[in-house]
Protein backbone atom coordinates (compact mmCIF):
# COMPACT_ATOMS: atom_id res chain seq x y z
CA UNK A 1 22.89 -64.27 -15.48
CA UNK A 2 20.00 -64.85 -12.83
CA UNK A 3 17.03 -63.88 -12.56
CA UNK A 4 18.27 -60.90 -10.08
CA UNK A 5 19.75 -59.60 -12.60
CA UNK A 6 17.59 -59.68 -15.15
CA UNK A 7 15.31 -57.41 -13.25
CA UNK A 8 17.53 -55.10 -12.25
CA UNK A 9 18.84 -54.44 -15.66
CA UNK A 10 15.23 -54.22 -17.03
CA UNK A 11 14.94 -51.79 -14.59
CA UNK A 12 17.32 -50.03 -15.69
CA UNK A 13 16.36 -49.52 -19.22
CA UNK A 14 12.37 -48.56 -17.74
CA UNK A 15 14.20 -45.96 -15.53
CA UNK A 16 15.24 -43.29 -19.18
CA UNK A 17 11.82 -43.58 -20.73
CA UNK A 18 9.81 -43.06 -17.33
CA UNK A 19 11.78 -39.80 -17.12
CA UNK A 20 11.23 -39.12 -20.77
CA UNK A 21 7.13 -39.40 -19.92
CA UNK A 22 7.60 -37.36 -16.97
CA UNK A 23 9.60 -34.80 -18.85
CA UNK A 24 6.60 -34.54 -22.03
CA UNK A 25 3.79 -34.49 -19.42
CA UNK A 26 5.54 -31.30 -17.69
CA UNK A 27 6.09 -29.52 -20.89
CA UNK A 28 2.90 -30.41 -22.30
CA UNK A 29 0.45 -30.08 -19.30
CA UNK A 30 0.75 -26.26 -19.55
CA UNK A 31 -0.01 -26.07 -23.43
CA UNK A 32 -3.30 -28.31 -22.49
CA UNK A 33 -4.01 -26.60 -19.63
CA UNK A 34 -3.96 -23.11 -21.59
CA UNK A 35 -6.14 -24.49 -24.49
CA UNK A 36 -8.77 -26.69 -22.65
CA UNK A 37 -8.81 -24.90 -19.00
CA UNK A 38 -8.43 -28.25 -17.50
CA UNK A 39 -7.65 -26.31 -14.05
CA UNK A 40 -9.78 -23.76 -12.72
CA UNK A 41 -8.96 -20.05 -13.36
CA UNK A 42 -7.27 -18.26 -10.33
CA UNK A 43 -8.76 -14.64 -9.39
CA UNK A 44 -6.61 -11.38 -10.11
CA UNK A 45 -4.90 -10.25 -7.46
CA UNK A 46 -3.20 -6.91 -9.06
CA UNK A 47 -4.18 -3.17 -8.76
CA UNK A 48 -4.72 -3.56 -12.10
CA UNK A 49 -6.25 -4.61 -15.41
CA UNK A 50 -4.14 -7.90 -16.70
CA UNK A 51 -2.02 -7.09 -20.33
CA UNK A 52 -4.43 -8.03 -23.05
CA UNK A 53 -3.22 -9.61 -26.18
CA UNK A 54 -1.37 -8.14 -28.57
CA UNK A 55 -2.32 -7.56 -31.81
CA UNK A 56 0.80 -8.08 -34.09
CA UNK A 57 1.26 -5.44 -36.83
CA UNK A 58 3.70 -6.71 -39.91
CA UNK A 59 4.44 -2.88 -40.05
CA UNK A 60 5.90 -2.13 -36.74
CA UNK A 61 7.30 -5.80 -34.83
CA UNK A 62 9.71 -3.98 -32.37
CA UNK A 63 6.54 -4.16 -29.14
CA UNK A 64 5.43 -7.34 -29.77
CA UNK A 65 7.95 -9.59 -28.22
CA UNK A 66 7.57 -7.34 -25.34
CA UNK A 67 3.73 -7.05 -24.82
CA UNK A 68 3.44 -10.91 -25.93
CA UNK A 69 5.71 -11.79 -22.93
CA UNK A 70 3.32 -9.72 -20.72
CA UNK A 71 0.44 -11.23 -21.66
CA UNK A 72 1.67 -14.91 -21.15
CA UNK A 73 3.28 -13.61 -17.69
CA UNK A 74 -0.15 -12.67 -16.63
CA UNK A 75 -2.41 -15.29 -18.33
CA UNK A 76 -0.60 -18.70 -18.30
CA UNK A 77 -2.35 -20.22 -15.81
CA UNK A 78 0.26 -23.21 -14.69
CA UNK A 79 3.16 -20.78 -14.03
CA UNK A 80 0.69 -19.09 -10.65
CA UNK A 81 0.93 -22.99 -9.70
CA UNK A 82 3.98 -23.63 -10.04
CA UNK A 83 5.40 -20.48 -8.47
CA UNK A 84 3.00 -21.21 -5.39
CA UNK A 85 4.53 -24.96 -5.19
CA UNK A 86 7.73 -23.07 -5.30
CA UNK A 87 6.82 -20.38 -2.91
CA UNK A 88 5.76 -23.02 0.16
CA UNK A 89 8.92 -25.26 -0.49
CA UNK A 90 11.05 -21.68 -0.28
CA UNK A 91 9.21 -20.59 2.60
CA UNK A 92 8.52 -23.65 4.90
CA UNK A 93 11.49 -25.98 4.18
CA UNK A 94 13.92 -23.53 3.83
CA UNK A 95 12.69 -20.68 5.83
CA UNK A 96 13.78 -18.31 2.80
CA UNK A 97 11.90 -15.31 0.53
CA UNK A 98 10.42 -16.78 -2.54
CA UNK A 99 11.16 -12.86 -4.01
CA UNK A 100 13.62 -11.94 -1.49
CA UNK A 101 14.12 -8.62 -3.87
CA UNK A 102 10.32 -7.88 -3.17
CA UNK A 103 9.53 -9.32 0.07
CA UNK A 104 11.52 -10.03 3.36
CA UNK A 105 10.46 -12.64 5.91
CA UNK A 106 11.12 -12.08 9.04
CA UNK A 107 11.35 -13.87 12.83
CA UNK A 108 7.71 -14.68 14.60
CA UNK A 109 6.15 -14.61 10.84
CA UNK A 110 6.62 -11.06 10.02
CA UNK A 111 6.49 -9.62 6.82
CA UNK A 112 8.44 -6.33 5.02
CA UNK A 113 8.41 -4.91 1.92
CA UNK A 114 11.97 -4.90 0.45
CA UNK A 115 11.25 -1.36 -0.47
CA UNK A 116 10.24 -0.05 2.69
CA UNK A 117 13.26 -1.46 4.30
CA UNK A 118 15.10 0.42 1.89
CA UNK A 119 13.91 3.46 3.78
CA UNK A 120 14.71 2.00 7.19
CA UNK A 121 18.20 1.75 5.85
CA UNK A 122 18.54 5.37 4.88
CA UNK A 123 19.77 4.22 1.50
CA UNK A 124 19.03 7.23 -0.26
CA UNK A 125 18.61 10.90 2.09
CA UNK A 126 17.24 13.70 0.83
CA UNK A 127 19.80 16.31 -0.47
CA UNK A 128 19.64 19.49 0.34
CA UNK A 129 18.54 20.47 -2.82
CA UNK A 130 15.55 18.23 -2.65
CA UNK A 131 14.26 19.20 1.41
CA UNK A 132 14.27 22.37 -0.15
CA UNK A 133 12.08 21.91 -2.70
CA UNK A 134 9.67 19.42 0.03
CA UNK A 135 9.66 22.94 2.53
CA UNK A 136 8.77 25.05 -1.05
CA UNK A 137 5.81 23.15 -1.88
CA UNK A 138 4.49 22.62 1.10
CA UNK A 139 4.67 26.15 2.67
CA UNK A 140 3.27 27.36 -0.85
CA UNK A 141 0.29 25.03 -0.52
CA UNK A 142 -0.38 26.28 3.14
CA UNK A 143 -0.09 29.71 2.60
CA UNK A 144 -1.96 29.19 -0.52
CA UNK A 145 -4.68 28.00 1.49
CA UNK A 146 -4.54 30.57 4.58
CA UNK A 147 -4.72 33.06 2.31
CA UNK A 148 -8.63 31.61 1.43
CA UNK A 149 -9.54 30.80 5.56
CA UNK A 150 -8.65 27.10 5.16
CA UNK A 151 -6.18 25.37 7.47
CA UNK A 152 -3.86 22.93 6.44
CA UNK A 153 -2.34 19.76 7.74
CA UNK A 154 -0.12 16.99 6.77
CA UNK A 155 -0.06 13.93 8.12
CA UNK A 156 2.81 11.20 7.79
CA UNK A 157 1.87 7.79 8.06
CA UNK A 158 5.00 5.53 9.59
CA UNK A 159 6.09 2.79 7.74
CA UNK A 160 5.87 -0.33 9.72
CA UNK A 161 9.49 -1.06 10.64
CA UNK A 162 9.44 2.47 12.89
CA UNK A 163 7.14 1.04 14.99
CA UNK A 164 8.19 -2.65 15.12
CA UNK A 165 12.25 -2.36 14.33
CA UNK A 166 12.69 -4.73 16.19
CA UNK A 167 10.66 -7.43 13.78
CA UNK A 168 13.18 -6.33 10.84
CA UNK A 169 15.97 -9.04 10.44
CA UNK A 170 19.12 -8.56 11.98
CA UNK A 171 20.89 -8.89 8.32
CA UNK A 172 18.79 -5.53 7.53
CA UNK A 173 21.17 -3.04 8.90
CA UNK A 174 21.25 0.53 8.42
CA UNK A 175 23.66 2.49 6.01
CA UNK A 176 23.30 5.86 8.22
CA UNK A 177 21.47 7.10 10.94
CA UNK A 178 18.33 9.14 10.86
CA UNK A 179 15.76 8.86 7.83
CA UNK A 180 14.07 10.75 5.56
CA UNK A 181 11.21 11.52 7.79
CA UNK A 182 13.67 12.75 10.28
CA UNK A 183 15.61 15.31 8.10
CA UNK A 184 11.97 16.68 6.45
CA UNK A 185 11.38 16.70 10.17
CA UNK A 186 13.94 18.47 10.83
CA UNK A 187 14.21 21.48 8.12
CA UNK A 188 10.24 22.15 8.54
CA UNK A 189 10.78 22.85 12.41
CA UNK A 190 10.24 26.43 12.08
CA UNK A 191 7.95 26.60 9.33
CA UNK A 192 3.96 27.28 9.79
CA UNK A 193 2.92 24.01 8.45
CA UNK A 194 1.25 21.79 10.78
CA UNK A 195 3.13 18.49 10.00
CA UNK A 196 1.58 15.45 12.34
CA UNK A 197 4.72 13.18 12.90
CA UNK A 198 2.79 9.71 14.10
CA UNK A 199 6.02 8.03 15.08
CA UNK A 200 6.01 8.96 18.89
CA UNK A 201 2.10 8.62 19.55
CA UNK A 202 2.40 4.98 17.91
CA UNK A 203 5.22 3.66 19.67
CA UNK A 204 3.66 4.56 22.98
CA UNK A 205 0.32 3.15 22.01
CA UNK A 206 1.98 -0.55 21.46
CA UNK A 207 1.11 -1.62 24.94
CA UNK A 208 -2.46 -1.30 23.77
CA UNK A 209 -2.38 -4.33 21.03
CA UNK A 210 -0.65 -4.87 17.50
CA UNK A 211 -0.74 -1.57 15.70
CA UNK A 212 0.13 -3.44 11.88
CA UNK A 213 -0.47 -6.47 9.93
CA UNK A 214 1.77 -9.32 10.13
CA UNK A 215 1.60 -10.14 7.10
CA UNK A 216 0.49 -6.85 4.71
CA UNK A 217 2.51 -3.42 4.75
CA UNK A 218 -0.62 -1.36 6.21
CA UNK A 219 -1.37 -0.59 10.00
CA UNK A 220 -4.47 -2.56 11.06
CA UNK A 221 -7.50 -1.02 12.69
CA UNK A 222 -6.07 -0.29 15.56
CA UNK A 223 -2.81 1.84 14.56
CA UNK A 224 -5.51 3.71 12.26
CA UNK A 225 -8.03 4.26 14.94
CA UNK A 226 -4.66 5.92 16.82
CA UNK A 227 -3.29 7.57 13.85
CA UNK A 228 -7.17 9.19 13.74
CA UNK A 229 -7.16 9.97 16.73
CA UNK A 230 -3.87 11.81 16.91
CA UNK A 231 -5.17 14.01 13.73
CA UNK A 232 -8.37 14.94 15.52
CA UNK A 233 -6.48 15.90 18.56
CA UNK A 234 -4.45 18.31 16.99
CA UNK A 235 -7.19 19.64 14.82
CA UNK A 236 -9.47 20.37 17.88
CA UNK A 237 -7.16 23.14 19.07
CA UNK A 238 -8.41 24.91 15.78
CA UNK A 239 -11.62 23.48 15.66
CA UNK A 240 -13.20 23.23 19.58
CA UNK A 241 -16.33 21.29 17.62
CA UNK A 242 -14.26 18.11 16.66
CA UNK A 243 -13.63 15.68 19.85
CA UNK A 244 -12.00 12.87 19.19
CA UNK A 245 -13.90 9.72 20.07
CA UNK A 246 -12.19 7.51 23.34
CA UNK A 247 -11.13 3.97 22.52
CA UNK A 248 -13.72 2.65 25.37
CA UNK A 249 -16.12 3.62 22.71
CA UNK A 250 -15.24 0.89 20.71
CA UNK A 251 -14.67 -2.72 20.68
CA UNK A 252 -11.53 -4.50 19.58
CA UNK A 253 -11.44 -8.19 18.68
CA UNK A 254 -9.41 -10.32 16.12
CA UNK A 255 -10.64 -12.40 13.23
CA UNK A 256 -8.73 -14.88 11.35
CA UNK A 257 -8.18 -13.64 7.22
CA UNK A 258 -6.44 -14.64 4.56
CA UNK A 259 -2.53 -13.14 4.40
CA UNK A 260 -2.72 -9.34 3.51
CA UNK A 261 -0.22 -7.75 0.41
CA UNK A 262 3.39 -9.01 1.29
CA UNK A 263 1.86 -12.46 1.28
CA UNK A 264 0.02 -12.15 -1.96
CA UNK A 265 3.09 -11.08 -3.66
CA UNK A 266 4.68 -14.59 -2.97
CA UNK A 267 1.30 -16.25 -3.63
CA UNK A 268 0.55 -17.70 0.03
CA UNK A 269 -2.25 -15.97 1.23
CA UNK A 270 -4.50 -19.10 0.85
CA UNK A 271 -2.22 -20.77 2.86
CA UNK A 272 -0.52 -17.94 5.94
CA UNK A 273 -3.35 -16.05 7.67
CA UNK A 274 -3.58 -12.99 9.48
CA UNK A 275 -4.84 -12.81 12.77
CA UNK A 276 -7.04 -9.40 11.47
CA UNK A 277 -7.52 -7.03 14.70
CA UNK A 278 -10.71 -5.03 14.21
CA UNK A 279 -12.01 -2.10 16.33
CA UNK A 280 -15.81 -1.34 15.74
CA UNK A 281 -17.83 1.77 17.44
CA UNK A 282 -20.39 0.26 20.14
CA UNK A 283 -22.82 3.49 18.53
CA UNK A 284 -24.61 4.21 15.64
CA UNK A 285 -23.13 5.93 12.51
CA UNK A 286 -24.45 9.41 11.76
CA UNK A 287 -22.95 9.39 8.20
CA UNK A 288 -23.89 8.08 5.24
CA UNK A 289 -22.08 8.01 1.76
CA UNK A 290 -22.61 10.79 -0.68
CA UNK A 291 -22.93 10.30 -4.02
CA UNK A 292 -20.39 10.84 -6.63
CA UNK A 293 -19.38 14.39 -7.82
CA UNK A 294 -17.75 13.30 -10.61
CA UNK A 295 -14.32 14.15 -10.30
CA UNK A 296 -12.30 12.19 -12.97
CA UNK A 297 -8.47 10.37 -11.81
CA UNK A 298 -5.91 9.83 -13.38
CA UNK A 299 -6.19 7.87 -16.22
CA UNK A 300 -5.91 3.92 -16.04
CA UNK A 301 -6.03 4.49 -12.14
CA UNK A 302 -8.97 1.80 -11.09
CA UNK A 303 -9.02 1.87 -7.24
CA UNK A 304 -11.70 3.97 -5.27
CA UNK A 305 -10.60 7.46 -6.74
CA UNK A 306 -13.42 9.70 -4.41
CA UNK A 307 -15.18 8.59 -1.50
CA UNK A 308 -17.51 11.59 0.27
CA UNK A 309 -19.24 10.97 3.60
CA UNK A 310 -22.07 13.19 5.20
CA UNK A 311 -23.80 14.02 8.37
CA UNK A 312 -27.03 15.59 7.55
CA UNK A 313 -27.82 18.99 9.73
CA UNK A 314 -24.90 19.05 11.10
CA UNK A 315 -23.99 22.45 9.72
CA UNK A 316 -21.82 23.64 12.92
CA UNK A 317 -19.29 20.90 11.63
CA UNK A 318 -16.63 21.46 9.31
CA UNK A 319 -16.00 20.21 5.94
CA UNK A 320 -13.05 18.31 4.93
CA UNK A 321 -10.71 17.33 1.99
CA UNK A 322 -8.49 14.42 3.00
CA UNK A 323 -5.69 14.12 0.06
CA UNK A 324 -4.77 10.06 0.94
CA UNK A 325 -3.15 6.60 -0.01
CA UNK A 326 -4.82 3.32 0.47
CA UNK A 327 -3.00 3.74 4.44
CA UNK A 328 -6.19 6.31 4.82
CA UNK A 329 -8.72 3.48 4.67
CA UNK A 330 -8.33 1.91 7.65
CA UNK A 331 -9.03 5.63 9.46
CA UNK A 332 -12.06 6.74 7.38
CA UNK A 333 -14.80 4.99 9.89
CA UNK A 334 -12.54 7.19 13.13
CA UNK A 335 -12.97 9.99 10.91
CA UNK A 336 -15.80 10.31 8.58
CA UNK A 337 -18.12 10.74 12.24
CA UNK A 338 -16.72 14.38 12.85
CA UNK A 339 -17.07 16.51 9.91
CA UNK A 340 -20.38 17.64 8.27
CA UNK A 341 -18.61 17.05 4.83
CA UNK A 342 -15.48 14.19 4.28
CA UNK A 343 -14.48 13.92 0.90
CA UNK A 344 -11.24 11.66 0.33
CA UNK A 345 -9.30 12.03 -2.32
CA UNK A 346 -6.53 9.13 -4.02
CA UNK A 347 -5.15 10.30 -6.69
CA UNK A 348 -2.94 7.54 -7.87
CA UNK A 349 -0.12 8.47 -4.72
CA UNK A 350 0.43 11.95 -6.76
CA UNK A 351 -0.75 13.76 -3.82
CA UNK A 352 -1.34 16.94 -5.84
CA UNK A 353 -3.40 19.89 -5.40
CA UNK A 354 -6.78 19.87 -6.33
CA UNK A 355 -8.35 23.48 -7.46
CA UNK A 356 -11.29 21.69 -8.79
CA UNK A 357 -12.22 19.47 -5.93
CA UNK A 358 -11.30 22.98 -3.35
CA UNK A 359 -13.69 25.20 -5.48
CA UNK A 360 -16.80 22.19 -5.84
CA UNK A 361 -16.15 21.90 -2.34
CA UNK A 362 -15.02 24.71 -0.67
CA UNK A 363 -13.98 22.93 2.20
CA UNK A 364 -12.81 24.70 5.64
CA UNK A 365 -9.76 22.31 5.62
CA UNK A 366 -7.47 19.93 3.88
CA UNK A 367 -5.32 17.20 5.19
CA UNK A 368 -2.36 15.16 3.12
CA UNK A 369 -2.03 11.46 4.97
CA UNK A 370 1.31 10.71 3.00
CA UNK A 371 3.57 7.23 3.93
CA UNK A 372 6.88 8.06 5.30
CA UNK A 373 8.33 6.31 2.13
CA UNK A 374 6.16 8.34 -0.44
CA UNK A 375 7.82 11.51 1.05
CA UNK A 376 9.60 12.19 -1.97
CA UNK A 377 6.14 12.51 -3.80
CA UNK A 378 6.44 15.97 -2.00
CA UNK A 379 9.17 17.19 -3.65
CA UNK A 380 6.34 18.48 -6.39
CA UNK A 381 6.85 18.50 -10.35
CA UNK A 382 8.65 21.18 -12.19
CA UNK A 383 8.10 24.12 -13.51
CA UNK A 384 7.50 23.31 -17.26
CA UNK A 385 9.88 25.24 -19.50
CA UNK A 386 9.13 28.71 -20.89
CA UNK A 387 8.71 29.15 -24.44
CA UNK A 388 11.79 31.48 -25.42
CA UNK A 389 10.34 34.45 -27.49
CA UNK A 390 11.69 34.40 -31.10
């Protein structure tokens, strides 16, 4: 035998017990890594608290399995590593989704939410049944507040494939025509509520720059600053005091930020920015933030649950109760400057009435900004049952 191949038969036998190494470091890095913290923790990126430990009761076994599975989904540290070295060799060698059932990935680096598309499909219309029980709530809500001098408006926030369809792949296609925003659209034609449909007024103002985030599901300063100024338009034929505030007003530049929602999901947002487009007033605020009047959310809800902004004597101004979603932010700064009272309300995307915050209040009007895919939040919750008499 020479000495050839010698070698390559010892090289051989190596080759098994290299792998075998390889194999105990991957399955026992993880266990170290948990115990010792050899890598640095990574910062929660959820609208919410992480799944603490569970606390395992010889009485009752059944949940544990469950909540133990949560708790080492959210808290074993190597698996966010992993999944992110999985995420860039999805995304940038094979120009795929890492969660193609939550996120879509589109031409010139745009971004959808699987759910939203949903929408754009027309997968599920309303029913008849169900725009009737949208036009019920909604005209009881208005009249409702006519009947105490308060005028109401809703709002509809488009989700971002109406205004850039042509971003959404070309294996996205449509089960029907129309939407859901076009048959509520539709049946509340002839009713008295004020329903502000931004779809038209956003499509023409796309010559005037990127109106959404690449990379996140929300419009970017600029569609809100539109979207604002739509609402104050149409509330200054009721209101001649509010004048919405011209765009030369401002100024509109673009910072570079780390990737916004749709991004996060996949765990790239350290690594795919977002070319952020900002619009900022060349005046001085006249508002200032109010303090807290204590109004409790829902429970376990832990985002920004009641923002209030004020403009001292400026009693000729109206007050304001804006029921929102996190879509709302973006417009506060366009919005807070034209009311003597702006109280914002997020109640966990319930979008319900308020009778506590109206009577603390006693605002002149109230707005709903509602996303175009959170329409069927409108449809309201049932009557509870009545208790039969015995």
């Amino acid at each position: 035998m020479t000495a050839q191949n010698q070698n390559t038969n010892f090289q051989f036998r190596a080759h098994p017990g290299a792998l075998a190494l390889v194999f105990c470091i991957l399955v026992l890095f993880p266990l170290a890594d948990q115990i010792f913290s050899l890598t640095p923790e990574r910062p929660n990126l959820e609208n919410r608290d992480l799944a603490p430990f569970p606390k395992l009761k010889l009485s009752n076994l059944d949940p544990f399995p469950k909540k133990f599975d949560a708790w080492v989904k959210d808290h074993f540290k190597t698996r966010d590593d992993l999944f992110n070295a999985y995420s860039r060799f999805q995304l940038e060698f094979l120009h795929d989704s890492p969660k193609p059932e939550e996120v879509v990935v589109s031409k010139e680096g745009w971004f959808f939410s699987r759910k939203n598309l949903a929408v754009y499909q027309n997968l599920k219309p309303f029913s008849e049944s169900q725009l009737d029980s949208i036009q019920q709530n909604l005209e009881k809500r208005q009249m409702d507040h006519s009947q105490n001098g308060r005028k109401f408006y809703v709002m509809i926030a488009p989700n971002k494939h109406s205004i850039y369809p042509e971003k959404v792949p070309l294996n996205v296609v449509k089960k029907s025509p129309g939407s859901q925003l076009d048959q509520v659209m539709e049946r509340m034609k002839n009713s008295k509520v004020q329903i502000i449909d931004l779809r038209e007024i956003l499509l023409s103002k796309k010559p005037t720059g990127r109106l959404y985030d690449r990379t996140d599901t929300h419009w970017n300063d600029l569609g809100a600053f539109w979207a604002a100024h739509e609402l104050l338009r149409v509330m200054e034929k009721d209101f001649p005091s509010i004048h919405p505030t011209p765009l030369d007003e401002f100024t509109i530049d673009t910072i570079p930020k780390p990737g916004g929602n749709l991004v996060q999901m996949i765990d790239l947002s350290d690594r795919i920015q977002e070319d952020k487009i900002r619009v900022q007033a060349n005046y001085e605020s006249r508002s200032f933030r109010g303090a807290s009047r204590g109004f409790k959310g829902p429970e376990g809800f832990n985002l920004d649950y009641e923002k209030e902004y004020i403009i001292q004597y400026a009693d000729s101004l109206q007050d304001v109760l804006v029921i929102r979603d996190s879509y709302t932010d973006a417009m506060i700064p366009f919005l807070k400057e034209h009311f003597h009272r702006a109280c914002f309300i997020f109640d966990a995307w319930r979008f319900e009435e308020h009778p506590e915050v109206i009577s603390n209040l006693n605002p002149q009007i109230e707005v709903i900004i509602i996303l175009e895919s959170h329409l069927w939040k409108l449809l309201g919750r049932p009557e509870p049952p009545k208790k039969k008499h015995k």
